[in-house]
N, C-alpha and C. Protein backbone atom coordinates (compact mmCIF):
# COMPACT_ATOMS: atom_id res chain seq x y z
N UNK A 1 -90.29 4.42 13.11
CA UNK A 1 -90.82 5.22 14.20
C UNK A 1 -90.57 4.48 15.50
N UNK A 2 -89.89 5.25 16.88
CA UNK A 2 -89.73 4.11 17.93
C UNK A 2 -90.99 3.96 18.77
N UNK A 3 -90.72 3.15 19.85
CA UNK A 3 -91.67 2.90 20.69
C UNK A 3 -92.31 3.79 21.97
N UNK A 4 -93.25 3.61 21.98
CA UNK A 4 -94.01 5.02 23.22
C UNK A 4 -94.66 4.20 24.49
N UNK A 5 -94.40 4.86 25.32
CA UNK A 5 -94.93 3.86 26.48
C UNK A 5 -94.93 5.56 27.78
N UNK A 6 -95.02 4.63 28.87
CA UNK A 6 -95.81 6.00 29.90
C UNK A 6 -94.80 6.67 30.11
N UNK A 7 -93.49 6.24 30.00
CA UNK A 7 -92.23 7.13 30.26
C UNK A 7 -91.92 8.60 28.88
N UNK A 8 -92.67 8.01 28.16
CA UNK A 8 -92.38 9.10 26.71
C UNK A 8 -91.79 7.87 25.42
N UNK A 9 -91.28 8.62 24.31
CA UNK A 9 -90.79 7.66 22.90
C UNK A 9 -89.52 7.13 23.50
N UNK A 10 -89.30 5.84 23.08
CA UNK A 10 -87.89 5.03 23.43
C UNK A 10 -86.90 5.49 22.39
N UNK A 11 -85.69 5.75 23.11
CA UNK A 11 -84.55 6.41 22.85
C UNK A 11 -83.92 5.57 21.78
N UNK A 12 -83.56 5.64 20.56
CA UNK A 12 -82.72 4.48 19.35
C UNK A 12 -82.01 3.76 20.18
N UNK A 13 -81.73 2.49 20.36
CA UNK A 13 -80.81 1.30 21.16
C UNK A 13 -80.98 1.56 22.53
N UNK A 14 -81.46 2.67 23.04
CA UNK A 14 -81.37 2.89 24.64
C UNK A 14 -82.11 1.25 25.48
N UNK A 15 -81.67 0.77 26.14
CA UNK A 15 -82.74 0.17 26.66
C UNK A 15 -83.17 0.19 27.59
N UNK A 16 -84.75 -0.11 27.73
CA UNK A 16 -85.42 0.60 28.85
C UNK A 16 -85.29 0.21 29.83
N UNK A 17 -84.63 -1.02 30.72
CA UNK A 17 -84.10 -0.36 31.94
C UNK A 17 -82.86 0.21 32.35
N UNK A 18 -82.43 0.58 31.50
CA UNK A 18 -81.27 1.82 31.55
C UNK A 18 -82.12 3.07 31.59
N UNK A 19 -83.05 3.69 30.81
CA UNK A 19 -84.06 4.63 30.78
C UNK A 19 -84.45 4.89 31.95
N UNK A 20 -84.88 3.71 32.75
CA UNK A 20 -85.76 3.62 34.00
C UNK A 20 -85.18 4.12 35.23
N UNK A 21 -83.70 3.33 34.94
CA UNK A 21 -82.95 3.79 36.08
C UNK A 21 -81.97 4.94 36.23
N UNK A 22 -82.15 5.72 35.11
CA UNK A 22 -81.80 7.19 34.79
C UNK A 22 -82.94 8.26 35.07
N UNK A 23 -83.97 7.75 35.62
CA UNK A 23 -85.28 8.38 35.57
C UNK A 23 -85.32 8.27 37.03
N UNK A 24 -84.00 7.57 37.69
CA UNK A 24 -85.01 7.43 39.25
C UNK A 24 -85.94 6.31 39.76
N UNK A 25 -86.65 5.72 38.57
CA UNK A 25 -86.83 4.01 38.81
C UNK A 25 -86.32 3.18 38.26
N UNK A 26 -85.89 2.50 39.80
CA UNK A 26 -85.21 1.12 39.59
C UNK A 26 -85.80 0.17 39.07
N UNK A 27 -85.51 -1.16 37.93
CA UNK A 27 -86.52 -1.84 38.01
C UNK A 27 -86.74 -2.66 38.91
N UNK A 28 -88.22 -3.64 38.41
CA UNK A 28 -88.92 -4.23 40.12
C UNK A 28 -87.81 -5.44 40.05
N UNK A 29 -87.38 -5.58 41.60
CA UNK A 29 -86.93 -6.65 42.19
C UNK A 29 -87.84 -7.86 42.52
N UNK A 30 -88.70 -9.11 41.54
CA UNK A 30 -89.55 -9.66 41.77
C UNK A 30 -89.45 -11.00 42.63
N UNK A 31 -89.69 -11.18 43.52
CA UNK A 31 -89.84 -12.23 44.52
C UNK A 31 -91.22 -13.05 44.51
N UNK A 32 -90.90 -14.38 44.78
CA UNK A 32 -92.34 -15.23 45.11
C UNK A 32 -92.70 -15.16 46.52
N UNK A 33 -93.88 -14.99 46.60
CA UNK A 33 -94.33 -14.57 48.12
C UNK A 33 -95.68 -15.14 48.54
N UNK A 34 -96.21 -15.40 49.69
CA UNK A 34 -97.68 -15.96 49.69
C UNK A 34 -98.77 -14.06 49.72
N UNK A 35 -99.26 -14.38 49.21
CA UNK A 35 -100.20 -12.87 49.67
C UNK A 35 -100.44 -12.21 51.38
N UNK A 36 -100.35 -13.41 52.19
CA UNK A 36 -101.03 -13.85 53.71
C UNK A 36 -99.17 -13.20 54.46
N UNK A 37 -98.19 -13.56 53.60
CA UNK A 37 -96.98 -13.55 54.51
C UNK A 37 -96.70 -11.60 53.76
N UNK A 38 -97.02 -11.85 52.70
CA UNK A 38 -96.36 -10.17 52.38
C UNK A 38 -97.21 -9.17 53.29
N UNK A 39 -98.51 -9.26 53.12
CA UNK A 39 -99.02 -8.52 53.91
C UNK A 39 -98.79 -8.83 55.59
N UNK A 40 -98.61 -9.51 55.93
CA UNK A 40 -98.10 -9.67 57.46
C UNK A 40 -96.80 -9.12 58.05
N UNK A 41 -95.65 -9.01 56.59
CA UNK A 41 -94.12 -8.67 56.76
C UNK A 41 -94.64 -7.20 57.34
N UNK A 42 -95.56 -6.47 56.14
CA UNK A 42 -95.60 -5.44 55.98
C UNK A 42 -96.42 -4.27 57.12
N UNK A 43 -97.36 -5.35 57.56
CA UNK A 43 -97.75 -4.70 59.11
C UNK A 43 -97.12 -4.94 60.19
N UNK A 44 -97.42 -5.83 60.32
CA UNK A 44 -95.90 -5.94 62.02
C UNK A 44 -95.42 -5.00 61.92
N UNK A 45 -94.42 -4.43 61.25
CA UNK A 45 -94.15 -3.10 62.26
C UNK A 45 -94.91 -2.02 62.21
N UNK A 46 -95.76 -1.85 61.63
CA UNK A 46 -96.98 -0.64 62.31
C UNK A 46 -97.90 -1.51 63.70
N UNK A 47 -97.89 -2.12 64.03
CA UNK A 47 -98.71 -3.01 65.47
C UNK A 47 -98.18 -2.06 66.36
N UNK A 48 -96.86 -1.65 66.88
CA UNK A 48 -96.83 -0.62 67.65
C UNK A 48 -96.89 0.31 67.31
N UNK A 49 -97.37 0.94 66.60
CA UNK A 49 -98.13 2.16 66.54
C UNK A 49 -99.55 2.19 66.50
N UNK A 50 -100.14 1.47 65.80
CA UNK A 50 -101.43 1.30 66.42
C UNK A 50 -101.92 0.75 67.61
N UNK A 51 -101.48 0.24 68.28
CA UNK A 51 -101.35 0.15 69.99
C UNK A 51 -101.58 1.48 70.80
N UNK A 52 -100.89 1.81 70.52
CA UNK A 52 -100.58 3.30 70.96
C UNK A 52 -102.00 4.19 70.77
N UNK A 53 -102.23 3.87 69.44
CA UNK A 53 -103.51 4.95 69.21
C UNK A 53 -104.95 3.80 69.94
N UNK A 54 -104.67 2.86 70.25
CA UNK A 54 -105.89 2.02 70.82
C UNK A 54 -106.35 1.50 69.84
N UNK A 55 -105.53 0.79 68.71
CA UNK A 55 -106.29 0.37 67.76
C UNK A 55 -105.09 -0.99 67.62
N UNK A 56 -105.98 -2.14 66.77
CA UNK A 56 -105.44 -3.42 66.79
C UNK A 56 -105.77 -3.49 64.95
N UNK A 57 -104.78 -3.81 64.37
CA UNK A 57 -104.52 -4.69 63.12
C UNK A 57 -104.65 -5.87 63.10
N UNK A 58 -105.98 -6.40 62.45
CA UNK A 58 -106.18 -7.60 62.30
C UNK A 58 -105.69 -8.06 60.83
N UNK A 59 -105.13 -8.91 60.62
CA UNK A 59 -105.07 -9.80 58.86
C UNK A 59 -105.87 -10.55 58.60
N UNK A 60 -106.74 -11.21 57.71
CA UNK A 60 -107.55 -12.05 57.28
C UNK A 60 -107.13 -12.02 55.74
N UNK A 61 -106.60 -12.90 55.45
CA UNK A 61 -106.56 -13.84 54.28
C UNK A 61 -107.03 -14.94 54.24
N UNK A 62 -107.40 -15.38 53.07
CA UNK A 62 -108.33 -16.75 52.41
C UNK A 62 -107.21 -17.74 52.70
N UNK A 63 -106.95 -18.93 53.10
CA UNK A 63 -106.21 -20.30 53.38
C UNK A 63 -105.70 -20.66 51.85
N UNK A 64 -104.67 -21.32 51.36
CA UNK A 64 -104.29 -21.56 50.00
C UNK A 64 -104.32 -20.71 49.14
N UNK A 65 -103.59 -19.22 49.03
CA UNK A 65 -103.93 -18.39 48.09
C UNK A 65 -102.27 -18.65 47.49
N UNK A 66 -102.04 -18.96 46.35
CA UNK A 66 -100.99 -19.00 45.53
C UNK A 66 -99.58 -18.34 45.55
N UNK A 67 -98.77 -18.69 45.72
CA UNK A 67 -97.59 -17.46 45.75
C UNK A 67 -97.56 -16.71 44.66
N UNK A 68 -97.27 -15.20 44.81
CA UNK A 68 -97.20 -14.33 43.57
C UNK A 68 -95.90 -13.97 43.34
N UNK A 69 -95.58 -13.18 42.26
CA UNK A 69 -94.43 -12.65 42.32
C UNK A 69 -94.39 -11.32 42.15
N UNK A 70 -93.56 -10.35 43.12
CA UNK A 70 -94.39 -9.21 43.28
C UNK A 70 -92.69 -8.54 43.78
N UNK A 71 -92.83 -7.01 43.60
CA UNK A 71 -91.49 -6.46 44.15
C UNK A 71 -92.09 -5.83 45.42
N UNK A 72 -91.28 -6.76 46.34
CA UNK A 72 -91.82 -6.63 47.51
C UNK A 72 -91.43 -5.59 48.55
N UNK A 73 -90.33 -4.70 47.92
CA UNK A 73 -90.12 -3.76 48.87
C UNK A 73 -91.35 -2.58 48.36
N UNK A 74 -92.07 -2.63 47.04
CA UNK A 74 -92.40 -1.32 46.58
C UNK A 74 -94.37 -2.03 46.99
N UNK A 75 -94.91 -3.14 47.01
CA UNK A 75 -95.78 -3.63 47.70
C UNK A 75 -95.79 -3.15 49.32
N UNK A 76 -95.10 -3.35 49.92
CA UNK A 76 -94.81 -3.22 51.49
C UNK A 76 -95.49 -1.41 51.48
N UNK A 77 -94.67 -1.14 50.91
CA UNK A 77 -94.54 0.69 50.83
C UNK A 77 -95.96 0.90 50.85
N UNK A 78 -96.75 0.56 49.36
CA UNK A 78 -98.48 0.88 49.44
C UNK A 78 -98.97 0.16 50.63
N UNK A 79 -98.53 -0.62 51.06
CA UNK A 79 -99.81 -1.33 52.20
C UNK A 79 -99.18 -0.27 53.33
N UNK A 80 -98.29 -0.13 53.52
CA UNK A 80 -97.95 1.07 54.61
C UNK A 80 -98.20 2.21 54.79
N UNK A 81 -98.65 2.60 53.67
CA UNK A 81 -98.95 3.88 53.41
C UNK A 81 -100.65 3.35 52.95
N UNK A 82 -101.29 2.95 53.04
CA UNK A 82 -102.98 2.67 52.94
C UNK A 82 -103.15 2.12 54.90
N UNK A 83 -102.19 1.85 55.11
CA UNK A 83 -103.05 1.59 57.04
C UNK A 83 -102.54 2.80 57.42
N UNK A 84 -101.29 4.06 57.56
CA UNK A 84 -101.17 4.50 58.37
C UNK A 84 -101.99 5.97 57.44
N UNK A 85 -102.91 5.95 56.87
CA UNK A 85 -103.45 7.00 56.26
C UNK A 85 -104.67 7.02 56.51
């Protein structure tokens, strides 16, 4: 019997990131990053736009938080889409 996962049953020999990227997702591109710098890449450029509306983006992160490894173009995307919403 094959394997089931959120995409549906795995295809005999297919492998799943061939699946993934026939589906439209790519897999994640994972990078090491500090938490303090991804989220900072990722606002800077909304600062002028919230200017505009009279509003200021502050960051506050904790000092020494670990580098993660994270796909950082598809991270950027949710934090961009959670401030300008």
């Amino acid at each position: 019997m094959g394997r089931h996962d959120a995409a549906g049953p795995a295809h005999e020999g297919e492998p799943e990131a061939g699946r993934k990227i026939e589906s439209g997702e790519a897999p994640p591109h994972l990078v090491r990053v500090t938490p303090r710098q991804l989220i900072a890449d990722a606002v800077d450029p909304l600062r002028r736009q919230a200017n505009a509306k009279g509003l200021t983006l502050h960051i506050d992160t904790p000092d020494g938080l670990p580098e993660i490894a994270v796909d950082r173009a598809h991270v950027e995307r949710v934090i961009t889409n959670l401030v300008t919403n």
